[in-house]
Each structure stands twice: as structure tokens, then as C-alpha cells.
PDB file of N, CA and C in Angstrom:
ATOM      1  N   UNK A   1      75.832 -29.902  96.615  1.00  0.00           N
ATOM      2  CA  UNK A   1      76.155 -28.683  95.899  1.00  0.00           C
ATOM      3  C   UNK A   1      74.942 -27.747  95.947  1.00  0.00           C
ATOM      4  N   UNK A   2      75.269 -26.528  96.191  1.00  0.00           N
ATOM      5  CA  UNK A   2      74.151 -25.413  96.217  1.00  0.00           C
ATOM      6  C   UNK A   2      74.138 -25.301  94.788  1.00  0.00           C
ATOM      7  N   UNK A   3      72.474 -24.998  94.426  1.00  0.00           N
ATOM      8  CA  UNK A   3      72.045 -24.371  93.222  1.00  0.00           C
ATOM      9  C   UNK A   3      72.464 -23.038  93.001  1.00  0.00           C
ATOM     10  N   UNK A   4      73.456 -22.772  91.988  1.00  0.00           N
ATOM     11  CA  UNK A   4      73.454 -21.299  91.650  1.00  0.00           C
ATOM     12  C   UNK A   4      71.984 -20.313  91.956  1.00  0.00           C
ATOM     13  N   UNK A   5      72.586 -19.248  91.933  1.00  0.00           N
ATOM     14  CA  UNK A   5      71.362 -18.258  91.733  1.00  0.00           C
ATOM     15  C   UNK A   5      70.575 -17.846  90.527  1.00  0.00           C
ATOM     16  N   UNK A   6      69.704 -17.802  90.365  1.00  0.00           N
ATOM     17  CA  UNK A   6      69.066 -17.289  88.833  1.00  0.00           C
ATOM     18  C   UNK A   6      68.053 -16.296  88.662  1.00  0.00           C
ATOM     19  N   UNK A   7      67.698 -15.047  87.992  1.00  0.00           N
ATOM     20  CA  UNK A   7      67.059 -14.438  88.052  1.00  0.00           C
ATOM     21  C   UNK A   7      65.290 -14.559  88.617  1.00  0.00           C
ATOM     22  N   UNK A   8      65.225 -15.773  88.239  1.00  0.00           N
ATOM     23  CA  UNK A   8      63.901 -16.522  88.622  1.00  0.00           C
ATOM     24  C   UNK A   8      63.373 -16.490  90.165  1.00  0.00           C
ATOM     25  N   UNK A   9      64.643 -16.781  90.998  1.00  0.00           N
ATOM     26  CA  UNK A   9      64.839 -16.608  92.095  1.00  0.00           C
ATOM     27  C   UNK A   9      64.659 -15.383  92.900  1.00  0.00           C
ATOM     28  N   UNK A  10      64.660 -14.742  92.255  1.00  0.00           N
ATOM     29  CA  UNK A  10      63.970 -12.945  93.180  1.00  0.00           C
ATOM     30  C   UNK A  10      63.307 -12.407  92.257  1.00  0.00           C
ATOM     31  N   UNK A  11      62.740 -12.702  90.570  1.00  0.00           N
ATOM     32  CA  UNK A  11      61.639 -11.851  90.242  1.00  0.00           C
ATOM     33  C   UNK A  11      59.772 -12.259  90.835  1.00  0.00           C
ATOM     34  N   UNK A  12      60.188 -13.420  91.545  1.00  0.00           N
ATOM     35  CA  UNK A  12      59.057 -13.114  92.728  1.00  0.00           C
ATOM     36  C   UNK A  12      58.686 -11.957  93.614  1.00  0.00           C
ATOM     37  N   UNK A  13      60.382 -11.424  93.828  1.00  0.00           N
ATOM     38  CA  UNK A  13      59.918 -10.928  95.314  1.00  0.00           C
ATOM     39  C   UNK A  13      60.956  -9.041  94.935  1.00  0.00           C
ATOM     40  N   UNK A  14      60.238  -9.148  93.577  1.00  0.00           N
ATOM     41  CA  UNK A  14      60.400  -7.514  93.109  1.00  0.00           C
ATOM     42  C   UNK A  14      59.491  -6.550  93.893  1.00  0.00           C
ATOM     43  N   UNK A  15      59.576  -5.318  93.991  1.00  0.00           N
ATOM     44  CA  UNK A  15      58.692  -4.808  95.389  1.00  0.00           C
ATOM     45  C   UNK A  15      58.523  -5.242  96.486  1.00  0.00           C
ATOM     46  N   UNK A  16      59.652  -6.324  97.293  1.00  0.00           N
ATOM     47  CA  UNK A  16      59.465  -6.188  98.183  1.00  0.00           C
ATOM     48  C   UNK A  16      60.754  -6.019  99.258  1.00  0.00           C
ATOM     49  N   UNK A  17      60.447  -5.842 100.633  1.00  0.00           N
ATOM     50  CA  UNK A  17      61.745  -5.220 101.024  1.00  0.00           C
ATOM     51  C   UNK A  17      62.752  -6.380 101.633  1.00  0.00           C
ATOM     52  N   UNK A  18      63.968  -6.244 101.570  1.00  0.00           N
ATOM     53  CA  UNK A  18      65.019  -7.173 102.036  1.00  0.00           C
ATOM     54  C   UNK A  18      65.851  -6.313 103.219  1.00  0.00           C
ATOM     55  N   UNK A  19      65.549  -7.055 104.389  1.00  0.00           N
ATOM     56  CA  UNK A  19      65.929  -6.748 105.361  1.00  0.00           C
ATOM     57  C   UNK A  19      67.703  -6.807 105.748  1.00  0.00           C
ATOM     58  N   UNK A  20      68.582  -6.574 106.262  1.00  0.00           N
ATOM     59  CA  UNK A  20      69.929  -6.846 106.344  1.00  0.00           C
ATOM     60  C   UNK A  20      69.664  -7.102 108.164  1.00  0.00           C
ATOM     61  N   UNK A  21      70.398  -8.569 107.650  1.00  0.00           N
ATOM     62  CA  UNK A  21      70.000  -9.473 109.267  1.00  0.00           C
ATOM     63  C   UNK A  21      70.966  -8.932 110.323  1.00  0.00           C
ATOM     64  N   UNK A  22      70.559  -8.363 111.375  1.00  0.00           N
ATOM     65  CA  UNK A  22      71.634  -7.469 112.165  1.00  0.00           C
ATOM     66  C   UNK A  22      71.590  -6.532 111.993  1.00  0.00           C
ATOM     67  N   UNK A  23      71.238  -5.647 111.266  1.00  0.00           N
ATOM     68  CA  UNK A  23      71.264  -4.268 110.843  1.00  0.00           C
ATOM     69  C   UNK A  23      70.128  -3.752 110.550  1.00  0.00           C
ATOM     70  N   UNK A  24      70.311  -2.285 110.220  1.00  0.00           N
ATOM     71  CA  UNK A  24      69.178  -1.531 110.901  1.00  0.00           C
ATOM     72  C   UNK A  24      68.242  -1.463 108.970  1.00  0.00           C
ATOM     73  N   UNK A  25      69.414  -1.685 108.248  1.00  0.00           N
ATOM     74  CA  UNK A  25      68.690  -1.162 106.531  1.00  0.00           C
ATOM     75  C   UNK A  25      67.891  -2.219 106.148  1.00  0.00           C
ATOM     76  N   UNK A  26      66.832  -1.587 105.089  1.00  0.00           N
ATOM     77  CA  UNK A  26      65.835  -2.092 104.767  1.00  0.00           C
ATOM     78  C   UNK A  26      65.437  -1.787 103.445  1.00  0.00           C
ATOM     79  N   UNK A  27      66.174  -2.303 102.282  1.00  0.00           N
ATOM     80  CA  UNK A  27      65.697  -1.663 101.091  1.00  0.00           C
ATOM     81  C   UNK A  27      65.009  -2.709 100.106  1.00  0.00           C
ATOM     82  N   UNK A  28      64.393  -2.298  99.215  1.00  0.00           N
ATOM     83  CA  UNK A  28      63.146  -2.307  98.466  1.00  0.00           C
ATOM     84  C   UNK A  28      63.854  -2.880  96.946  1.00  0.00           C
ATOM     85  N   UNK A  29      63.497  -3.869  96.628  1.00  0.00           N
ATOM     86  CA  UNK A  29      64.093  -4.413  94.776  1.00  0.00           C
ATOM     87  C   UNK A  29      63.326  -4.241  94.627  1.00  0.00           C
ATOM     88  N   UNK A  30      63.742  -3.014  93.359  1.00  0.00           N
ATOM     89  CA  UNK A  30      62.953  -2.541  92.847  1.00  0.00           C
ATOM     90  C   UNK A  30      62.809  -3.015  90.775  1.00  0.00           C
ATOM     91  N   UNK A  31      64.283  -4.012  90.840  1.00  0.00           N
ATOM     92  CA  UNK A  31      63.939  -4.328  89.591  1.00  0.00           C
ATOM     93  C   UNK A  31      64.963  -5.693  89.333  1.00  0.00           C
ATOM     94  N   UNK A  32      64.816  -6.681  88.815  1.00  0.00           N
ATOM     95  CA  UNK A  32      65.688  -7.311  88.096  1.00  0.00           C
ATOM     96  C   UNK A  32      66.393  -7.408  86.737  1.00  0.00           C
ATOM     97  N   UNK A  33      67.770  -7.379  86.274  1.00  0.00           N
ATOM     98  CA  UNK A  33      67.864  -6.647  85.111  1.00  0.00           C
ATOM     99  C   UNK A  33      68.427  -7.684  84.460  1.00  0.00           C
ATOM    100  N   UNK A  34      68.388  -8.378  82.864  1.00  0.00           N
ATOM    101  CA  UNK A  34      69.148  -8.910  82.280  1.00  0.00           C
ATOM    102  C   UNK A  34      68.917  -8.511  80.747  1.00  0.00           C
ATOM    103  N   UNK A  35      69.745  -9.093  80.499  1.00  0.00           N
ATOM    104  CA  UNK A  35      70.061  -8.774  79.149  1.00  0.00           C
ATOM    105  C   UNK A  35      69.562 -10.023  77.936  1.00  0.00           C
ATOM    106  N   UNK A  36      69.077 -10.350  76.945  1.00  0.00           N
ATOM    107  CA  UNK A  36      69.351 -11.269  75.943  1.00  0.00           C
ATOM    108  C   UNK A  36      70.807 -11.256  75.713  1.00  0.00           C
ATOM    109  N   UNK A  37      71.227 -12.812  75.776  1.00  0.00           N
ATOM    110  CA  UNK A  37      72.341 -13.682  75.530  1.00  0.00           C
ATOM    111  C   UNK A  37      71.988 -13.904  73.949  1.00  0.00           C
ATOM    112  N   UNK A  38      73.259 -13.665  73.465  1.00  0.00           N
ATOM    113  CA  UNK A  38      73.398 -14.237  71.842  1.00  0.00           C
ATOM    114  C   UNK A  38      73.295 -15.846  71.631  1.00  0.00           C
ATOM    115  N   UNK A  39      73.404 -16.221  70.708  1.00  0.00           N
ATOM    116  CA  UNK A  39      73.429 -17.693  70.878  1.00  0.00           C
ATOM    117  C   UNK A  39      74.590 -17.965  70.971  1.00  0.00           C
ATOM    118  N   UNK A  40      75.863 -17.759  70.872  1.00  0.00           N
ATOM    119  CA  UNK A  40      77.100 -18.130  71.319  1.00  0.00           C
ATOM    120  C   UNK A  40      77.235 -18.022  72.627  1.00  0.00           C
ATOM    121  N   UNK A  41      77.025 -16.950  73.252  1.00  0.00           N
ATOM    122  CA  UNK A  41      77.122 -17.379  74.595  1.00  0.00           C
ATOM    123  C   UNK A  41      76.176 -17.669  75.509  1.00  0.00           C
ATOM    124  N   UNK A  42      74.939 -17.964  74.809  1.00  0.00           N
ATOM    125  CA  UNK A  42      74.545 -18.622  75.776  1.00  0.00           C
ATOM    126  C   UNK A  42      74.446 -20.327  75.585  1.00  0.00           C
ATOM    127  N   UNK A  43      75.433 -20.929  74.611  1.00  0.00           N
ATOM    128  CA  UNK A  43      76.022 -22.192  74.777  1.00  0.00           C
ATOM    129  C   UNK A  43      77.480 -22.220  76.039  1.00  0.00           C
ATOM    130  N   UNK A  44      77.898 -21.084  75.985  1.00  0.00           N
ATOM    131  CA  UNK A  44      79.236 -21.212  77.234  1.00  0.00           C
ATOM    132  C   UNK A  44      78.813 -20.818  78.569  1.00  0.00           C
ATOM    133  N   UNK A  45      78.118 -20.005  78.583  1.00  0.00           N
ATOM    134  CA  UNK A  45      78.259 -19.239  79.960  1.00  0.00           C
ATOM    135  C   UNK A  45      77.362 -19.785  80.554  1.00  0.00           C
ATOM    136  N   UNK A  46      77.478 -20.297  82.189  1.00  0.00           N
ATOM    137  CA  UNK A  46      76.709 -20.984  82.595  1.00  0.00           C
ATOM    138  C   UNK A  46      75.406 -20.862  83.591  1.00  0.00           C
ATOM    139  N   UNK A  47      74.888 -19.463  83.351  1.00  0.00           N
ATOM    140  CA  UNK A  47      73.925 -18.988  83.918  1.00  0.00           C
ATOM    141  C   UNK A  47      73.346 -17.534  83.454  1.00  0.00           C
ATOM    142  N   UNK A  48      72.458 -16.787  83.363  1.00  0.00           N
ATOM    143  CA  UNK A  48      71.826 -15.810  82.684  1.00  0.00           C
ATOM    144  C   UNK A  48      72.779 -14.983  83.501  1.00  0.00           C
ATOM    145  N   UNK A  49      73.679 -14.096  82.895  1.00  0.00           N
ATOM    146  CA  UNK A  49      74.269 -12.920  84.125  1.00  0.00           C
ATOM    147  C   UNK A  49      72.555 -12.200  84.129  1.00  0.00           C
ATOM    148  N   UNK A  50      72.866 -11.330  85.436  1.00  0.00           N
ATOM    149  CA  UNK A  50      71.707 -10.303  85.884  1.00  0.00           C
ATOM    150  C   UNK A  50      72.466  -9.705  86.828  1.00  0.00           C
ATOM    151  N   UNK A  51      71.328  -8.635  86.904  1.00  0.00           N
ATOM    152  CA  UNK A  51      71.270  -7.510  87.939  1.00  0.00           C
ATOM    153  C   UNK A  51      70.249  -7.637  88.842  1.00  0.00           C
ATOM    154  N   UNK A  52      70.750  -7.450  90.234  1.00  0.00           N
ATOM    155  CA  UNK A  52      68.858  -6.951  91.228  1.00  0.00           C
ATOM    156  C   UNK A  52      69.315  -5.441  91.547  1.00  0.00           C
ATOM    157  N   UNK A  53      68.547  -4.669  91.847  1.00  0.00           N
ATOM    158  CA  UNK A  53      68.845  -3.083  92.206  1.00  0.00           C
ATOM    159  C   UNK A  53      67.593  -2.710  92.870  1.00  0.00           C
ATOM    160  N   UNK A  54      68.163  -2.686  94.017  1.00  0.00           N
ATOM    161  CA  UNK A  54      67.439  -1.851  95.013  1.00  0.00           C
ATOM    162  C   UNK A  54      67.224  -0.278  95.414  1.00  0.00           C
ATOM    163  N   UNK A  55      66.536  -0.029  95.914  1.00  0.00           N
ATOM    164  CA  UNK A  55      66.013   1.032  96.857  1.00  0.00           C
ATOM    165  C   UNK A  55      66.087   1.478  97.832  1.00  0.00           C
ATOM    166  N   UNK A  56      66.972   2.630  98.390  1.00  0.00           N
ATOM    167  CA  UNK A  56      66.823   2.274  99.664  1.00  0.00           C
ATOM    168  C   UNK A  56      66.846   4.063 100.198  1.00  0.00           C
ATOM    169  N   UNK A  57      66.715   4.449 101.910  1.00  0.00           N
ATOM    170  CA  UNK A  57      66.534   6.023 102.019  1.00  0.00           C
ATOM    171  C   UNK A  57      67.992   6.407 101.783  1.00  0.00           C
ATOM    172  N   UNK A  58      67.556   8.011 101.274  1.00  0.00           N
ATOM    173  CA  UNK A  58      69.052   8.572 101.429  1.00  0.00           C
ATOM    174  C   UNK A  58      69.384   8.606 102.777  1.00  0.00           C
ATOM    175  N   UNK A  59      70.865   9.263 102.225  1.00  0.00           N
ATOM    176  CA  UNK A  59      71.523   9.562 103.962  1.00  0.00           C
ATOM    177  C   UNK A  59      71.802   8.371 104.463  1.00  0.00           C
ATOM    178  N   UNK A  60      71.446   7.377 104.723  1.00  0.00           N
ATOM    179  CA  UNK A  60      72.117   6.491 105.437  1.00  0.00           C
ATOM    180  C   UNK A  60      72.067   5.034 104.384  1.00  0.00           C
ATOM    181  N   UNK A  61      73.755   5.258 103.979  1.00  0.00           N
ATOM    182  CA  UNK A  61      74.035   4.417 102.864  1.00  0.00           C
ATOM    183  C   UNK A  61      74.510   3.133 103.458  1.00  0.00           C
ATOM    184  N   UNK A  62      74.316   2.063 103.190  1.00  0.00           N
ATOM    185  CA  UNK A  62      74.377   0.527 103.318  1.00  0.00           C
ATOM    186  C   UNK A  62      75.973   1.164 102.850  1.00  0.00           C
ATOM    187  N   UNK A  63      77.008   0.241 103.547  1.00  0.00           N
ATOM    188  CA  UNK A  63      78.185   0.316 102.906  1.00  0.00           C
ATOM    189  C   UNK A  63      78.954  -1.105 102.115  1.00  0.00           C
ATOM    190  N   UNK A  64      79.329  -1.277 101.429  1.00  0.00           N
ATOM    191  CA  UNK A  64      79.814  -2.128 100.261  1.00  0.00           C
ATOM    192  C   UNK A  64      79.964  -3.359 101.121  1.00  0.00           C
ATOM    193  N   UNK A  65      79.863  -5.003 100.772  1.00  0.00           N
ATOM    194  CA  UNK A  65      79.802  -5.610 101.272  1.00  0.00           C
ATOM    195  C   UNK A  65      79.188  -6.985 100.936  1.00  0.00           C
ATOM    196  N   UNK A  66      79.135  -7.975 101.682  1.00  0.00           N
ATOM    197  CA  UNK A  66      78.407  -9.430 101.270  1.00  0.00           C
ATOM    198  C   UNK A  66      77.604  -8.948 102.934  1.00  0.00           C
ATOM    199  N   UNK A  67      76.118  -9.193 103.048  1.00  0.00           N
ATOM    200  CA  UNK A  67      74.926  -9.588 103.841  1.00  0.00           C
ATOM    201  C   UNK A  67      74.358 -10.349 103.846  1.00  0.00           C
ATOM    202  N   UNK A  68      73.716 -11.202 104.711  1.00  0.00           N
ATOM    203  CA  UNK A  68      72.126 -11.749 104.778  1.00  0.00           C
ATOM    204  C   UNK A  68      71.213 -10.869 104.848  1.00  0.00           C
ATOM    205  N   UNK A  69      70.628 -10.896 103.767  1.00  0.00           N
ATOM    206  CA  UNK A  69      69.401 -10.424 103.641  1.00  0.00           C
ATOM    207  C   UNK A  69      68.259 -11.040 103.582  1.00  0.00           C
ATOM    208  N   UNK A  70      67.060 -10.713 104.267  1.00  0.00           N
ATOM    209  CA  UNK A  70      65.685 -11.345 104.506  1.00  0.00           C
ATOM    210  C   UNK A  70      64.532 -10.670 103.403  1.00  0.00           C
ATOM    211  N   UNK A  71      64.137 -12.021 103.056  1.00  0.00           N
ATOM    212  CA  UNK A  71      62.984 -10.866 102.144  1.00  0.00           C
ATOM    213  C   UNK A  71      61.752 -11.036 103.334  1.00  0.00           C
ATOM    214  N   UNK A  72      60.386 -10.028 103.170  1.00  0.00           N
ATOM    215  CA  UNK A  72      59.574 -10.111 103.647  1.00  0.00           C
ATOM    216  C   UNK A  72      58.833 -11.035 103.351  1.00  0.00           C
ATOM    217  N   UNK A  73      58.450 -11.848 104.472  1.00  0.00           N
ATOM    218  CA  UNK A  73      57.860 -13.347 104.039  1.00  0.00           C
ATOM    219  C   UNK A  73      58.152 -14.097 103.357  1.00  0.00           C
ATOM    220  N   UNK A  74      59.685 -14.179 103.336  1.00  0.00           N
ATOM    221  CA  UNK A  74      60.490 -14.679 102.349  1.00  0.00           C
ATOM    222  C   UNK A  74      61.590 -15.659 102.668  1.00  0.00           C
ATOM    223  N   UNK A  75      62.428 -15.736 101.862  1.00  0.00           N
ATOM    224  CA  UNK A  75      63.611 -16.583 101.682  1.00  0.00           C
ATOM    225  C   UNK A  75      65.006 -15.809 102.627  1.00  0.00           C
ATOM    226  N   UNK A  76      66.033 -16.148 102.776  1.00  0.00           N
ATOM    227  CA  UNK A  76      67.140 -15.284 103.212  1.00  0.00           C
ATOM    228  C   UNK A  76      68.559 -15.845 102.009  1.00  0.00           C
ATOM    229  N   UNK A  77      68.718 -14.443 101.993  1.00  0.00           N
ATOM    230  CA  UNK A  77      69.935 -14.628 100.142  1.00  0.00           C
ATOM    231  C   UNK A  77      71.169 -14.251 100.980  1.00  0.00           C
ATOM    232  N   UNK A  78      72.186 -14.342 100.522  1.00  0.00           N
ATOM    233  CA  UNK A  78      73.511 -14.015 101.236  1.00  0.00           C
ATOM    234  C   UNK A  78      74.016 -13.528  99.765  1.00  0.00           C
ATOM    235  N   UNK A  79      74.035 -11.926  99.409  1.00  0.00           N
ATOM    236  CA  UNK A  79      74.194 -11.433  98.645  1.00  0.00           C
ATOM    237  C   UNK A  79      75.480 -10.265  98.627  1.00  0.00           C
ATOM    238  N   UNK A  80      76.159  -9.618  97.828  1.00  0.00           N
ATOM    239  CA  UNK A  80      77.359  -8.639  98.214  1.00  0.00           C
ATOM    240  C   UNK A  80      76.377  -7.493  97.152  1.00  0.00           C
ATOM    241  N   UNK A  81      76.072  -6.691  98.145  1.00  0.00           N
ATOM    242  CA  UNK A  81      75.539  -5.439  97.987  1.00  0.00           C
ATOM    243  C   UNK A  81      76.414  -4.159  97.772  1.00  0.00           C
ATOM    244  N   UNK A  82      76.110  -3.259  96.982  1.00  0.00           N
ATOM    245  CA  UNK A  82      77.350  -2.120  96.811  1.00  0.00           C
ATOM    246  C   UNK A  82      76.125  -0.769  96.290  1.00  0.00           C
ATOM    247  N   UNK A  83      76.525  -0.010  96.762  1.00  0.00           N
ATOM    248  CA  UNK A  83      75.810   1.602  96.431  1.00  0.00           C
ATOM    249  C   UNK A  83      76.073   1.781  95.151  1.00  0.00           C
ATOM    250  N   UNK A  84      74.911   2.430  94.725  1.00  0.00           N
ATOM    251  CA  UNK A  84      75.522   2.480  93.357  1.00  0.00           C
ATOM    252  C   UNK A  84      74.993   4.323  92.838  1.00  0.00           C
ATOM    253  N   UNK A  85      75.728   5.238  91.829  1.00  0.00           N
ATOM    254  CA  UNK A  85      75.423   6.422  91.910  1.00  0.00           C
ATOM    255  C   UNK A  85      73.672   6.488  91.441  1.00  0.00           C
ATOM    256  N   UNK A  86      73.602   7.559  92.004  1.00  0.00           N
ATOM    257  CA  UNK A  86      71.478   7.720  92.030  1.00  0.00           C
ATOM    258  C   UNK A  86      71.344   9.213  91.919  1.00  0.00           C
ATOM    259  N   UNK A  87      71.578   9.357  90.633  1.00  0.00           N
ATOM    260  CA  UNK A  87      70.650  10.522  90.131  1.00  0.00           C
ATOM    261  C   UNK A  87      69.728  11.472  90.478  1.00  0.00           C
ATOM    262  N   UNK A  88      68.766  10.479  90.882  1.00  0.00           N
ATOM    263  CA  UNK A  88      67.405  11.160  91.172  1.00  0.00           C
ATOM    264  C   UNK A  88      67.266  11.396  92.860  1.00  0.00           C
ATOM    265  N   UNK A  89      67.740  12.513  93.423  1.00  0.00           N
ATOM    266  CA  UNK A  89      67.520  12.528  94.995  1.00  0.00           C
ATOM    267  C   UNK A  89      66.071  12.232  95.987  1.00  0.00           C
ATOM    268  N   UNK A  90      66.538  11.937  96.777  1.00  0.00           N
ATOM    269  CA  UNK A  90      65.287  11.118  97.469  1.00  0.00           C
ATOM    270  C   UNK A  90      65.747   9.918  98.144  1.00  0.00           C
ATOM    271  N   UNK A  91      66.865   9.177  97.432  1.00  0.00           N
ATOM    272  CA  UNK A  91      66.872   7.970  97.616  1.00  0.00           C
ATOM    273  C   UNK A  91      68.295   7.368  97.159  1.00  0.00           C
ATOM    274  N   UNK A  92      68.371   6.179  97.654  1.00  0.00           N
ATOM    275  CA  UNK A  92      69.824   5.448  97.270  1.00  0.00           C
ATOM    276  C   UNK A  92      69.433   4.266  96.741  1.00  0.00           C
ATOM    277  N   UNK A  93      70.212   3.764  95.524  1.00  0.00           N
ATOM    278  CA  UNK A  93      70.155   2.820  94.996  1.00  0.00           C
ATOM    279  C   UNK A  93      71.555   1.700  94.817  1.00  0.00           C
ATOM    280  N   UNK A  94      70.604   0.769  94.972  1.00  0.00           N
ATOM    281  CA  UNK A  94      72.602  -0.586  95.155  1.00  0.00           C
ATOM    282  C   UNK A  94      71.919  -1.614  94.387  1.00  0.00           C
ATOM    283  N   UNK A  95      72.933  -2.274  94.193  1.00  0.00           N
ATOM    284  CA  UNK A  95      73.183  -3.518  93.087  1.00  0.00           C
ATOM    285  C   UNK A  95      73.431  -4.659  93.594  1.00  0.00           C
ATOM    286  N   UNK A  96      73.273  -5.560  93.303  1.00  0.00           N
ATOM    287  CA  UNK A  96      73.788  -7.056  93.467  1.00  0.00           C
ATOM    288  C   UNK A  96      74.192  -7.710  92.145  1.00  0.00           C
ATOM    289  N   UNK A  97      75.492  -7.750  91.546  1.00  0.00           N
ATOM    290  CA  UNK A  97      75.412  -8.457  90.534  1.00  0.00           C
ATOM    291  C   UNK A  97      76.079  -9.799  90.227  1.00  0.00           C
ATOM    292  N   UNK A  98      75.072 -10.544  89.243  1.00  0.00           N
ATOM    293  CA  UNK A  98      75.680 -11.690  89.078  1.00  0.00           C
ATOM    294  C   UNK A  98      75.954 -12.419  87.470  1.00  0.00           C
ATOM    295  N   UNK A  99      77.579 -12.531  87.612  1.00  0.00           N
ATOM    296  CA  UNK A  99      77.618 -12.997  86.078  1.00  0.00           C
ATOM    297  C   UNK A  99      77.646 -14.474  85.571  1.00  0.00           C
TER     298      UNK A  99
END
């Protein structure tokens, strides 16, 4: 059995870039996000939900999807990546989430 994923697992490798194996994008986690669990659920639910959210250039948007992604000097995650709206121009930002 594969080990679930856990936030623990990529707040190593915050700032750095994850490559998409085959493809040309290259964006940057730029944060991992979770929340405090109440004590009720965190007797049921069986893993910390989180967020990773990346970075990546405008204009050429990664399109919705599951990838291999490579971190730099890193591990390779098989993650489903999705664009997510970005405010601040300059740049595109996507999500990976897990509950």
C-alpha cells in the first residue's frame, strides 16, 4: 500500500520549482496551506486536508489535469493540478488539493 500524501511531504520543497515531466511548464510552490482541524474531526478524517499552490508565468496556462511532476533535486509527485483565478497580474497560480 502507498503512503497517503501529507503536508509534510512538500513543506520541504516550498520555493522550489516542479517540473511537468514531458512538458514544457515549470512552476514554483509557493505555499502549503492547511487549516486547524477541530477535535472532532480530527478523530474521523483520515489525513490533514491541505492545499499546495503554485506559481507559475502568465500566458501560458498549465491546463487542468493529473501530471508528474519533478521537484528540483527532488522527489517526483503525480499530482492533479488546476489554474486557479490570480488577481495579481504577472503570473498564474494553480492548486493541488487534498482532502
Amino acid at each position: 500500500m502507498v503512503e497517503p500524501l501529507t503536508p509534510e511531504h512538500f513543506l520541504p520543497h516550498v520555493n522550489k520549482v516542479f517540473r511537468v515531466r514531458g512538458g514544457r511548464h515549470a512552476l514554483t510552490l509557493t505555499r502549503v496551506e492547511m487549516r486547524p482541524l477541530a477535535d472532532w474531526e480530527a478523530k474521523i478524517v483520515p489525513r490533514q486536508p491541505f492545499n499546495l499552490i503554485f506559481s507559475g508565468p502568465a500566458g501560458d496556462v498549465l491546463r487542468a489535469g493529473l501530471y508528474a511532476v519533478e521537484v528540483e533535486d527532488g522527489p517526483t509527485f503525480d499530482l492533479y493540478v488546476m489554474p486557479v483565478f490570480t488577481p495579481k497580474p504577472g503570473h498564474q497560480d494553480y492548486q493541488s488539493s487534498f482532502n
